[in-house]
N, C-alpha and C. Protein backbone atom coordinates (compact mmCIF):
# COMPACT_ATOMS: atom_id res chain seq x y z
N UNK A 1 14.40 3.50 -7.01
CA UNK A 1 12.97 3.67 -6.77
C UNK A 1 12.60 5.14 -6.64
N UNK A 2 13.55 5.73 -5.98
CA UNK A 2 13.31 7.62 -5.90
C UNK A 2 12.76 8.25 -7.79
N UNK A 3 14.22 7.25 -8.26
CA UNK A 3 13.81 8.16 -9.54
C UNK A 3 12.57 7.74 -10.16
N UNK A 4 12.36 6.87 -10.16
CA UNK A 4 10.69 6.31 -10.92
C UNK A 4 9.64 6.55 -10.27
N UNK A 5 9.43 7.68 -8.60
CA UNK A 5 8.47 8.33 -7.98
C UNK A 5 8.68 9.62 -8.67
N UNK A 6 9.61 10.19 -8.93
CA UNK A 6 9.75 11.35 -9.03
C UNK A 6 9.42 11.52 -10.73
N UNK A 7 9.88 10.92 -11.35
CA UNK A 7 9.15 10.88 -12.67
C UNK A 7 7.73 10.26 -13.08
N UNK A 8 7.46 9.39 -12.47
CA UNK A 8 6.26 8.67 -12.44
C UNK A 8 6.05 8.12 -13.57
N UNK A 9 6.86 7.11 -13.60
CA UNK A 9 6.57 6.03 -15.44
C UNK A 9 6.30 5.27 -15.17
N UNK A 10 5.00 4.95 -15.42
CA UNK A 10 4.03 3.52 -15.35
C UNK A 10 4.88 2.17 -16.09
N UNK A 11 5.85 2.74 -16.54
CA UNK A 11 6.04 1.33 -17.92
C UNK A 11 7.11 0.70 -16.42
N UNK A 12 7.27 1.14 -15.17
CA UNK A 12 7.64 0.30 -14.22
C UNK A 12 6.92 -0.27 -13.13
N UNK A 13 5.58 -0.38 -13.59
CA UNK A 13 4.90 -0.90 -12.76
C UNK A 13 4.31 -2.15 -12.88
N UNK A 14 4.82 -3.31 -13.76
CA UNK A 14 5.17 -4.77 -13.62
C UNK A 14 6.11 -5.23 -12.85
N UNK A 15 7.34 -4.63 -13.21
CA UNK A 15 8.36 -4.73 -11.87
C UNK A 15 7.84 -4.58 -10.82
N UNK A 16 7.48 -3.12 -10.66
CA UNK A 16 7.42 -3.19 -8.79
C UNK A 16 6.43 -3.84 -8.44
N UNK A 17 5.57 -4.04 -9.26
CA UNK A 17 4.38 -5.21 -8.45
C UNK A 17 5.07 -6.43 -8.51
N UNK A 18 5.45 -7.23 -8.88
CA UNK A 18 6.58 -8.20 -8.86
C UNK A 18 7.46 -8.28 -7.87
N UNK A 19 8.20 -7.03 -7.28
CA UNK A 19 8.62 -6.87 -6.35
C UNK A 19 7.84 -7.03 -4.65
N UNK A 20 5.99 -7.08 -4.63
CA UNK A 20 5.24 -7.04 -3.83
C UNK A 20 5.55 -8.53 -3.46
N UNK A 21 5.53 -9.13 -3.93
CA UNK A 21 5.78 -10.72 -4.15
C UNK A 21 7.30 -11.19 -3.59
N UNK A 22 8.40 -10.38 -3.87
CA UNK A 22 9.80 -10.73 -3.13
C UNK A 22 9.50 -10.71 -1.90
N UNK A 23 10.44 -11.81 -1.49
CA UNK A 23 10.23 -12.12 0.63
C UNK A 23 11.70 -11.13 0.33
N UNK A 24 12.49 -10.46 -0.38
CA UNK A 24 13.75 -9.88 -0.36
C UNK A 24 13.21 -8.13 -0.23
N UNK A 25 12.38 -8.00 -1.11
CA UNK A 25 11.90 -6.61 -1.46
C UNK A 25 11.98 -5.69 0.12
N UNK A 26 12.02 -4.61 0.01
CA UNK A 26 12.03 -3.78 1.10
C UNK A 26 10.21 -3.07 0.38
N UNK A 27 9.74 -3.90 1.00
CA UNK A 27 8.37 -3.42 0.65
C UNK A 27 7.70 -2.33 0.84
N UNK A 28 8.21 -1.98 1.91
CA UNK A 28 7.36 -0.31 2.13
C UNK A 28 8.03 0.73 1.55
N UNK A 29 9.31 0.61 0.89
CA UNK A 29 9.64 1.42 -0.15
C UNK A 29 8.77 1.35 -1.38
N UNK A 30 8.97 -0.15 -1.86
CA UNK A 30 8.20 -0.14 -3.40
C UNK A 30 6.87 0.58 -3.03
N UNK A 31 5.89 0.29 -2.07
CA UNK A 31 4.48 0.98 -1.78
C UNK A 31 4.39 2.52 -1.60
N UNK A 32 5.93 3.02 -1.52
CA UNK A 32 5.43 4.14 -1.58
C UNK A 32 6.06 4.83 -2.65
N UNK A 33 6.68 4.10 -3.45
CA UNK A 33 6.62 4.28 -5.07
C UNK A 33 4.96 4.13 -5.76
N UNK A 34 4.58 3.02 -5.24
CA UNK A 34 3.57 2.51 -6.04
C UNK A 34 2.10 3.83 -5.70
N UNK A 35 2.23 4.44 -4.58
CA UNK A 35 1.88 5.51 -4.22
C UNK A 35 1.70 6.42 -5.23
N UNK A 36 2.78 6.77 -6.01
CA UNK A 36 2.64 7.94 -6.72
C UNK A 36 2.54 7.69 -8.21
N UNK A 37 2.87 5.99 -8.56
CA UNK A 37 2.82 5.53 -9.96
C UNK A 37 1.57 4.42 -10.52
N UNK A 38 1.09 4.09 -8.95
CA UNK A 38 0.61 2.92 -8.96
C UNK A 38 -1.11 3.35 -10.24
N UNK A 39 -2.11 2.50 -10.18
CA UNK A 39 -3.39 2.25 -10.19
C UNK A 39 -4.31 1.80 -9.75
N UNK A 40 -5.42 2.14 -10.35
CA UNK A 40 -6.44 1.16 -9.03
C UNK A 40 -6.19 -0.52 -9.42
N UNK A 41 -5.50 -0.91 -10.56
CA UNK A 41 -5.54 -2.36 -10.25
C UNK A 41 -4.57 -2.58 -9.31
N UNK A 42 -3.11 -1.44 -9.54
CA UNK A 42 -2.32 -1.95 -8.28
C UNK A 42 -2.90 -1.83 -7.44
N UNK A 43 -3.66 -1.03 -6.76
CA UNK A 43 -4.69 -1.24 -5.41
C UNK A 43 -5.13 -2.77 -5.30
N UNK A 44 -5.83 -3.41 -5.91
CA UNK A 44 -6.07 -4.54 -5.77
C UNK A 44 -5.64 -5.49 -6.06
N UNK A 45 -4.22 -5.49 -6.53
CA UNK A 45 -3.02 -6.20 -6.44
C UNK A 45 -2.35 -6.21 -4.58
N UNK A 46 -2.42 -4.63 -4.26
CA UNK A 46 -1.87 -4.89 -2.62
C UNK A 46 -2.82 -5.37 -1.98
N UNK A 47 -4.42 -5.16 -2.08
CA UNK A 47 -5.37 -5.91 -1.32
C UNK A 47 -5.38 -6.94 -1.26
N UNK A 48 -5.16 -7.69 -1.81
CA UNK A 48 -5.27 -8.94 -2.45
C UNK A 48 -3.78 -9.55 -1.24
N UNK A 49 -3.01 -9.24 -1.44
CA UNK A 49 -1.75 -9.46 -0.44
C UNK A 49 -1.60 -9.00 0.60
N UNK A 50 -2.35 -8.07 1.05
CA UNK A 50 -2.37 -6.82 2.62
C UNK A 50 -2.37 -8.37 3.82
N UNK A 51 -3.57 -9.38 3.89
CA UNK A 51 -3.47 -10.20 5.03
C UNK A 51 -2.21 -11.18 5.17
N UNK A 52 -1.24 -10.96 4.12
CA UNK A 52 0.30 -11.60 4.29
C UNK A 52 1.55 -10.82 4.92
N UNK A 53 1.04 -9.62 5.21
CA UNK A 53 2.40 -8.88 5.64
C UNK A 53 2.09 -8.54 6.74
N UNK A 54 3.51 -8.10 7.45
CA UNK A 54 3.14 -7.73 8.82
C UNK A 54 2.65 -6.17 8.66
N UNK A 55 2.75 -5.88 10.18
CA UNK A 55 2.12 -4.48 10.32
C UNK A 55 2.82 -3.06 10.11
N UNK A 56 4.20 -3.11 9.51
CA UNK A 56 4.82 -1.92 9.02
C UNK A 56 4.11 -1.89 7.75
N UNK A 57 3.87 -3.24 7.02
CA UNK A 57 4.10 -3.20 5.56
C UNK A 57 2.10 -2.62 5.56
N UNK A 58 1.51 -3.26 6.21
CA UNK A 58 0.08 -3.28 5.94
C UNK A 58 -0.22 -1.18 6.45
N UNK A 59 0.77 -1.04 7.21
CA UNK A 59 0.35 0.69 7.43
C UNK A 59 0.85 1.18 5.84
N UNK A 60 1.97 0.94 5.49
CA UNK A 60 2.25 1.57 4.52
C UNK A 60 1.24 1.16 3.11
N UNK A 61 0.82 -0.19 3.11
CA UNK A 61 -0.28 -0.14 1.86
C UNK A 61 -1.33 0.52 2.03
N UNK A 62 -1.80 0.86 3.45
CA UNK A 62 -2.86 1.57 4.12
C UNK A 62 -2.78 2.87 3.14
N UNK A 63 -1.54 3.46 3.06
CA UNK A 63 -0.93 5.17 2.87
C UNK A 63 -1.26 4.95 1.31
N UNK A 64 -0.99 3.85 0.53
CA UNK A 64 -0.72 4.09 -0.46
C UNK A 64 -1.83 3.61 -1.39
N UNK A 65 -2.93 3.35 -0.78
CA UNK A 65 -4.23 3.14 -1.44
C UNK A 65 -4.82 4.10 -1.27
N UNK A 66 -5.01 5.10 0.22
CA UNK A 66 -5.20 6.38 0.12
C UNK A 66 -4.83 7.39 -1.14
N UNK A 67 -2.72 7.44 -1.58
CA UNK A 67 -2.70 7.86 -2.36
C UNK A 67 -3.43 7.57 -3.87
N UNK A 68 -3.89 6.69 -4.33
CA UNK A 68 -4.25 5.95 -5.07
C UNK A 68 -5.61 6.61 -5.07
N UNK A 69 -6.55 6.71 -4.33
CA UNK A 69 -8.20 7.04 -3.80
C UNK A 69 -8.43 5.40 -4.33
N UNK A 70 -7.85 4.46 -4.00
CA UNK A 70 -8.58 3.08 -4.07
C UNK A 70 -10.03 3.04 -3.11
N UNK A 71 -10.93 2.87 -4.49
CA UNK A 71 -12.28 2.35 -3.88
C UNK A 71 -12.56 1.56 -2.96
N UNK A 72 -12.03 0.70 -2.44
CA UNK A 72 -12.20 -0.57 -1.07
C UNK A 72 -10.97 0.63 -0.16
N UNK A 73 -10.80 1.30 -0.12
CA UNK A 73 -9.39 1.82 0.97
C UNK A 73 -10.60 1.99 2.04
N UNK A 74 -11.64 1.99 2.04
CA UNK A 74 -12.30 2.46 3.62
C UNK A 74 -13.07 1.31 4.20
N UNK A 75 -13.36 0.47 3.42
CA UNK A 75 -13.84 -1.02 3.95
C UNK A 75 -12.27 -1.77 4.23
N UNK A 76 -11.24 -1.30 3.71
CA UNK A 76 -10.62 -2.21 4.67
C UNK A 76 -10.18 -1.10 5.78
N UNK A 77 -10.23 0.23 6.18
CA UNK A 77 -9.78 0.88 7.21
C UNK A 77 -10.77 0.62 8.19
N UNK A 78 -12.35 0.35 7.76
CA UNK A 78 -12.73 -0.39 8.92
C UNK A 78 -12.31 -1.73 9.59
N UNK A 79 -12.31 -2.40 8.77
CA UNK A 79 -11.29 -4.33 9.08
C UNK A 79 -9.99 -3.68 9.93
N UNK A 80 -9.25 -2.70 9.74
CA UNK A 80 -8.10 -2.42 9.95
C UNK A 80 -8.14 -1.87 11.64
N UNK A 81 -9.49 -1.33 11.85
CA UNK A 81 -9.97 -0.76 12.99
C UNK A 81 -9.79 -1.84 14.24
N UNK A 82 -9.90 -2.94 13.49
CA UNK A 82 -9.73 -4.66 14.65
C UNK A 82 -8.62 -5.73 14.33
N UNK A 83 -7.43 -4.49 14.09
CA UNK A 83 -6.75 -4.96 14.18
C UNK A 83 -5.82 -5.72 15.34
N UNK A 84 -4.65 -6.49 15.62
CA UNK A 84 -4.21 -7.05 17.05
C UNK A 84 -2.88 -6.14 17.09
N UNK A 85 -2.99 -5.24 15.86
CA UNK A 85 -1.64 -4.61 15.79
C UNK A 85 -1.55 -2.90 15.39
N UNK A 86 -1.28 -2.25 16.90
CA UNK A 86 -1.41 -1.13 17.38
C UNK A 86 -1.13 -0.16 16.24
N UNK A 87 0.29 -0.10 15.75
CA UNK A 87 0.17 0.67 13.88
C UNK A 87 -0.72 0.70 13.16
N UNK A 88 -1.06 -0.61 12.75
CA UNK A 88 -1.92 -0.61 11.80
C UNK A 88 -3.37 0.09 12.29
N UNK A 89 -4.02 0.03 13.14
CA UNK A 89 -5.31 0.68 14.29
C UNK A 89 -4.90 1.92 13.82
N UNK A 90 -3.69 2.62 14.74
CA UNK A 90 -3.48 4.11 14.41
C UNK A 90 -3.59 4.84 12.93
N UNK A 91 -2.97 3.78 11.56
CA UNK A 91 -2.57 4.45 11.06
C UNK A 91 -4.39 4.37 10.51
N UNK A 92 -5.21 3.53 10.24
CA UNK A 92 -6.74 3.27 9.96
C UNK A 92 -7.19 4.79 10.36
N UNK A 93 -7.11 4.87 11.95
CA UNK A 93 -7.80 6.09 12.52
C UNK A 93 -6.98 7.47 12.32
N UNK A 94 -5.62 7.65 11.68
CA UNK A 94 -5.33 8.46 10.74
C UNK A 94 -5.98 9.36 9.55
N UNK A 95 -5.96 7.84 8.80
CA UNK A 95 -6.49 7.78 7.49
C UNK A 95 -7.73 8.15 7.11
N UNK A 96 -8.71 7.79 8.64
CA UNK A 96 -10.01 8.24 8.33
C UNK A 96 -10.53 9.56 8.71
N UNK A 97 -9.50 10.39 9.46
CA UNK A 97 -9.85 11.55 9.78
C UNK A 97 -9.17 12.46 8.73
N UNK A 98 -8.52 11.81 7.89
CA UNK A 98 -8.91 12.92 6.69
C UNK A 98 -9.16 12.98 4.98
């Protein structure tokens, strides 16, 4: 996954969205691949899945829709604001201060 951030080749980004979907995947790795390779549909490929994961995985899609400038990234950092889970809150009020 390092090498396909560091080069940034889209022609792997069926896989790793595929990989969003493994209960095996180490997910907050692929997201922060998808960070630097992803698109705005992958944006709304992780939106679309953000209310299934817990709260490591939902900070890190947080990071990586930012990287992205995904259009919905601030309507859900408000939702994210009420959250029951203290990461995810912080990383929202992170995200929005800059």
């Amino acid at each position: 996954l390092e090498f396909l951030a560091r080069t940034r080749d889209r022609r792997a980004l069926p896989a790793l969205e595929r990989a969003l979907e493994s209960a095996t995947a180490d997910r907050r790795l692929v997201l922060n691949v998808l960070g630097v390779v992803g698109t705005e549909a992958t944006g709304d490929k992780i939106i679309a899945r953000f209310d299934t994961w817990g709260a490591h995985e939902q900070s890190a899609a947080l990071v990586t829709l930012r990287l992205l400038g995904h259009p919905r990234l601030l309507e859900l950092l408000a939702r994210c604001l009420q959250s029951p889970h203290d990461n995810v809150v912080l990383q929202a009020v992170d995200l929005l201060g800059k």
